[in-house]
PDB file of N, CA and C in Angstrom:
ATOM      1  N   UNK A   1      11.376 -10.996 -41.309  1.00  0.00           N
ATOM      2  CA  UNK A   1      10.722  -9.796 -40.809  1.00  0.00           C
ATOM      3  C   UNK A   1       9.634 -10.152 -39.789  1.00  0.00           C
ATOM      4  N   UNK A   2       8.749 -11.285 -40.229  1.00  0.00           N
ATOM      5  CA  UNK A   2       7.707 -11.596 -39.337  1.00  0.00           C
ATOM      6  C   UNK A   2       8.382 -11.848 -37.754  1.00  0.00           C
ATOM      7  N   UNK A   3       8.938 -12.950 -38.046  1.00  0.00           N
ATOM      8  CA  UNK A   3      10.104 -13.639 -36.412  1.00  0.00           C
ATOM      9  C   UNK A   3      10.720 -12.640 -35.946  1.00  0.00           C
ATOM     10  N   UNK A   4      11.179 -11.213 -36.470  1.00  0.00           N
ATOM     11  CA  UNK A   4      11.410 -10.625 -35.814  1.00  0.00           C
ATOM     12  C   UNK A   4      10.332  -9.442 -34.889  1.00  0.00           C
ATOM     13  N   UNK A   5       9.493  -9.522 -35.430  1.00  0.00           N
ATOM     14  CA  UNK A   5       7.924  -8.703 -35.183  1.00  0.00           C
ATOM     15  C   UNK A   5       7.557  -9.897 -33.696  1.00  0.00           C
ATOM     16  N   UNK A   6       7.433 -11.092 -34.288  1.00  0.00           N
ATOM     17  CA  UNK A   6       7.016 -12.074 -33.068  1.00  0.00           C
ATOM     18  C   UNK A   6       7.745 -11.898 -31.956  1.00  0.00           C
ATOM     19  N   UNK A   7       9.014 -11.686 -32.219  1.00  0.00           N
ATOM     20  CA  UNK A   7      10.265 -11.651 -30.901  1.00  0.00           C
ATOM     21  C   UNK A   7       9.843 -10.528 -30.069  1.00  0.00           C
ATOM     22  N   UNK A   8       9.801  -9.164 -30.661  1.00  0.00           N
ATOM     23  CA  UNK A   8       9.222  -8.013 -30.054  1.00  0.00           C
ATOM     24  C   UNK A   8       7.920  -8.128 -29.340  1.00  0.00           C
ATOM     25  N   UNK A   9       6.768  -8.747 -29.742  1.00  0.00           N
ATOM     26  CA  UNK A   9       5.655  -8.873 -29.399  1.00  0.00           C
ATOM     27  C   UNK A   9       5.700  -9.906 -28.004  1.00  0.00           C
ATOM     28  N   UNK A  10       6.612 -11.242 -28.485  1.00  0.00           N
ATOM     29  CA  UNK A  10       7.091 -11.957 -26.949  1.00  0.00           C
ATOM     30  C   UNK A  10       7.777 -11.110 -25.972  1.00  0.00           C
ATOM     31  N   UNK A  11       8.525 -10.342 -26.265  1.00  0.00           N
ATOM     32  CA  UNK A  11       9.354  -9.558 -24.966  1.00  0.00           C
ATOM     33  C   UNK A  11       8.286  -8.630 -24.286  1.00  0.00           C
ATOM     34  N   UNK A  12       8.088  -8.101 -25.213  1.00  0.00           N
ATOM     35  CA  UNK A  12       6.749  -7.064 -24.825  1.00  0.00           C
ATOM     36  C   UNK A  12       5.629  -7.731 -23.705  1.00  0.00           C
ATOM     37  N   UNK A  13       5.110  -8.558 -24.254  1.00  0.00           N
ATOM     38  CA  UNK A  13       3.994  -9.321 -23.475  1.00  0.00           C
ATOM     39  C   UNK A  13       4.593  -9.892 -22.339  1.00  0.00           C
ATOM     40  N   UNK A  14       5.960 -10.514 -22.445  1.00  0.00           N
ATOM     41  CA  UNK A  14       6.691 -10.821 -21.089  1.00  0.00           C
ATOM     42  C   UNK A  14       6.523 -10.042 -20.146  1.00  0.00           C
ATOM     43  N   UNK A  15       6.968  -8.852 -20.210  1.00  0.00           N
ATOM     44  CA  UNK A  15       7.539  -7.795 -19.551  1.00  0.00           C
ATOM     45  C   UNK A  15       6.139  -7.152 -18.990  1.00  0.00           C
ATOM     46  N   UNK A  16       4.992  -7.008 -20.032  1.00  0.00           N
ATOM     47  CA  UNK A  16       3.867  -6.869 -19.345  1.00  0.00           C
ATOM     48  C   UNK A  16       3.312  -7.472 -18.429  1.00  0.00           C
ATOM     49  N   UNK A  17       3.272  -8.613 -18.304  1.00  0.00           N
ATOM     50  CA  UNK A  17       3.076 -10.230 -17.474  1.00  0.00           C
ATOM     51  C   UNK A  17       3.996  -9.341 -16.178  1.00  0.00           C
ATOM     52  N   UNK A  18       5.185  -9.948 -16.197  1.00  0.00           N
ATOM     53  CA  UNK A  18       5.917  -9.434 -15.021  1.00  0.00           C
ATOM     54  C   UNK A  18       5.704  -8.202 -14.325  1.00  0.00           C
ATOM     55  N   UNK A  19       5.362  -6.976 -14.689  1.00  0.00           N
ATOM     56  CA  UNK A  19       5.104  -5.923 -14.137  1.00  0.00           C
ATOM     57  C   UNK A  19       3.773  -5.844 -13.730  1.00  0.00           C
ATOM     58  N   UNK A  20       2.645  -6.814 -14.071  1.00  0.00           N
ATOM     59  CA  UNK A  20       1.342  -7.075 -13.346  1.00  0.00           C
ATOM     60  C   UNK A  20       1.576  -7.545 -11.991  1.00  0.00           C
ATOM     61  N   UNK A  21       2.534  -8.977 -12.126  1.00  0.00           N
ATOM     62  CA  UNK A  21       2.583  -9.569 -11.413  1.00  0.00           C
ATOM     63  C   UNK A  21       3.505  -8.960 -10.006  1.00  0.00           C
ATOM     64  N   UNK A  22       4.080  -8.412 -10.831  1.00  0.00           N
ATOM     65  CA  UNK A  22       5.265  -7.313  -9.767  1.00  0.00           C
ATOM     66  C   UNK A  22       3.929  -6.264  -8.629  1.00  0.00           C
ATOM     67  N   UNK A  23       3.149  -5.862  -9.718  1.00  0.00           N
ATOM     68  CA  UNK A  23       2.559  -4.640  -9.050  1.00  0.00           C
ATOM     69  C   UNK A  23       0.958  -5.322  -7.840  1.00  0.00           C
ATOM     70  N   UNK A  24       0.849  -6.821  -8.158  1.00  0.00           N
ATOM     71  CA  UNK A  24       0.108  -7.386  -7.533  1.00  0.00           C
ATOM     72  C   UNK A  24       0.776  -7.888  -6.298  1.00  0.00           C
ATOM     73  N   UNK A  25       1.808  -8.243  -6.489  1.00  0.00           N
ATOM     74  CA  UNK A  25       2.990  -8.692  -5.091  1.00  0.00           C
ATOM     75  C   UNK A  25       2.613  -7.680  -4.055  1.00  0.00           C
ATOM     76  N   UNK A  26       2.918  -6.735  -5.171  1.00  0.00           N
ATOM     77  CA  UNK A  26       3.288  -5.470  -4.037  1.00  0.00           C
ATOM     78  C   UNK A  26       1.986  -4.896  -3.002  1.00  0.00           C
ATOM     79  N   UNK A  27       1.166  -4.817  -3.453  1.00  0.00           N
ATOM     80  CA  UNK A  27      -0.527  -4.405  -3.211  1.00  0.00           C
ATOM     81  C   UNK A  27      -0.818  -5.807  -1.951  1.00  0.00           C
ATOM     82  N   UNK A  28      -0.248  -7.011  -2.493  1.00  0.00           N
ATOM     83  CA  UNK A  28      -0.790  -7.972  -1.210  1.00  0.00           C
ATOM     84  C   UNK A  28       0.000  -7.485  -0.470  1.00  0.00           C
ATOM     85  N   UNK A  29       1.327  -7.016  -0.604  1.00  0.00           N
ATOM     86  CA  UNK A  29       2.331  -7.019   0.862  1.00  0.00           C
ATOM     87  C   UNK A  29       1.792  -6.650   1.857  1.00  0.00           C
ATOM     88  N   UNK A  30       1.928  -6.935   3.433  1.00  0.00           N
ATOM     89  CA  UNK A  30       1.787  -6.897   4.315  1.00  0.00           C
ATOM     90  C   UNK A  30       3.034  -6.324   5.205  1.00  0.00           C
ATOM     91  N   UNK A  31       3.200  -5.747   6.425  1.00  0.00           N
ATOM     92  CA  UNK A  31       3.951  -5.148   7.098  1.00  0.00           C
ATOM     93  C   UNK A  31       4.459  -6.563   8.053  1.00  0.00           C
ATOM     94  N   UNK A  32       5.797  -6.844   8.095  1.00  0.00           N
ATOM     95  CA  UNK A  32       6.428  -7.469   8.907  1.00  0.00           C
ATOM     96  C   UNK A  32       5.818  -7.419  10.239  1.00  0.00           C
ATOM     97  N   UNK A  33       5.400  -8.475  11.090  1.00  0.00           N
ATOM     98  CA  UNK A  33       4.830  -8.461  12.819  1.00  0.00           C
ATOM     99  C   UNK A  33       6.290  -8.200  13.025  1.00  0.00           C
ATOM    100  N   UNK A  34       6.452  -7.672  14.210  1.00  0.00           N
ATOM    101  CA  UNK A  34       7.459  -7.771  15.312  1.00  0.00           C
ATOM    102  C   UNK A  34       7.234  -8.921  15.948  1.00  0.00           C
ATOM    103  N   UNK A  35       8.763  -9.878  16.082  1.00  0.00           N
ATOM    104  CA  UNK A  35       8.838 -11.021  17.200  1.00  0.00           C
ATOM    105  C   UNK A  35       8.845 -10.870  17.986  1.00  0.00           C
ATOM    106  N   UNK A  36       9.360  -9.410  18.994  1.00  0.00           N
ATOM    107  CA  UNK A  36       8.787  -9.658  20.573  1.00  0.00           C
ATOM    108  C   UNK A  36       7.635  -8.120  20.363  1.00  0.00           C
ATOM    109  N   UNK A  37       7.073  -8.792  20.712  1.00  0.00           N
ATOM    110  CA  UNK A  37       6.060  -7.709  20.900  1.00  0.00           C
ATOM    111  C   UNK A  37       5.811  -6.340  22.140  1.00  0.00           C
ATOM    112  N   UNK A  38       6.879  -6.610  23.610  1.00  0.00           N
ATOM    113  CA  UNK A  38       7.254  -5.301  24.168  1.00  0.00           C
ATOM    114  C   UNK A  38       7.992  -4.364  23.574  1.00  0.00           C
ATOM    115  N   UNK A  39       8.700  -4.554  22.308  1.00  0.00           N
ATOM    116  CA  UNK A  39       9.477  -3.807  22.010  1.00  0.00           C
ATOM    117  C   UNK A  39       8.409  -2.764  21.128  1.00  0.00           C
ATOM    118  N   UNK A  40       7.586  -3.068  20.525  1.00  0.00           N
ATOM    119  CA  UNK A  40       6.677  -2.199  20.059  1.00  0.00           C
ATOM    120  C   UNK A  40       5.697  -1.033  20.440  1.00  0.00           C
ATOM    121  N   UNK A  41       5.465  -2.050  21.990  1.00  0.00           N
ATOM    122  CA  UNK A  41       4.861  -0.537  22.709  1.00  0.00           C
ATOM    123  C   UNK A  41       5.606   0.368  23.117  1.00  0.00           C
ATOM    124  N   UNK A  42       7.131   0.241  22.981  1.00  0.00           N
ATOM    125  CA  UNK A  42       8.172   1.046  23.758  1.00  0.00           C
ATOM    126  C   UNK A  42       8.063   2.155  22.419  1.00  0.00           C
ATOM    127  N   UNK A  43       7.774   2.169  21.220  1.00  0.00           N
ATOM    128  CA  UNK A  43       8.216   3.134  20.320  1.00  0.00           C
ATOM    129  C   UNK A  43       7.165   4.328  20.328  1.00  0.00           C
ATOM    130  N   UNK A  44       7.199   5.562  20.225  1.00  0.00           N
ATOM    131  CA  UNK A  44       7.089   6.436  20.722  1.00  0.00           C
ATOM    132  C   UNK A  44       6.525   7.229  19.201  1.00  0.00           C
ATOM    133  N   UNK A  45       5.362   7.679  18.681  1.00  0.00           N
ATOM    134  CA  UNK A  45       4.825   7.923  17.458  1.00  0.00           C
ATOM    135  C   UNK A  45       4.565   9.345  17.807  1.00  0.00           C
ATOM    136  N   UNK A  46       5.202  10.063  17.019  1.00  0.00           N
ATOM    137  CA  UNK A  46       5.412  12.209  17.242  1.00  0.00           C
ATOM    138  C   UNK A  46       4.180  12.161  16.326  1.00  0.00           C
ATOM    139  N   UNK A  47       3.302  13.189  15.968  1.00  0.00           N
ATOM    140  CA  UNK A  47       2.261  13.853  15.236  1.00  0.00           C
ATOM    141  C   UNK A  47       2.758  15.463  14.863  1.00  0.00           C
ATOM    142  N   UNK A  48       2.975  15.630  13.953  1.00  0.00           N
ATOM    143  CA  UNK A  48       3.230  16.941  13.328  1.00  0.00           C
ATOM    144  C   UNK A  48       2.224  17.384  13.871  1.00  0.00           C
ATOM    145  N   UNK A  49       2.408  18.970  14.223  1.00  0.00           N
ATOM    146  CA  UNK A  49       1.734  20.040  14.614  1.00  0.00           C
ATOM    147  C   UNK A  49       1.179  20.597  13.248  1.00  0.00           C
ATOM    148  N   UNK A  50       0.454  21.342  13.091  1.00  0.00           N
ATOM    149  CA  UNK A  50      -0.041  21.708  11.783  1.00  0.00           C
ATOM    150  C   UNK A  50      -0.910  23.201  11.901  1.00  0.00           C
TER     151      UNK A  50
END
């Protein structure tokens, strides 16, 4: 009964671990640079009217 209580408590805490670490990845991410960089001023950014 115990080893099986421990097993649950390891998956659990795993899975917590990973989804920190998942949600910290994500928060550093950064936006890809563009390799040529004329191609960026060519794009053309609309603004909703409101």
């Amino acid at each position: 009964m115990l080893r099986h209580i421990s097993e649950r408590y390891a998956r659990g805490l795993c899975a917590a671990v990973v989804a920190v670490v998942t949600l910290i990845l994500a928060a550093n991410a950064v936006p890809a640079r563009a390799v040529d960089e004329r191609r960026t001023s060519n794009v053309q950014q609309t603004h909703h009217a409101r």
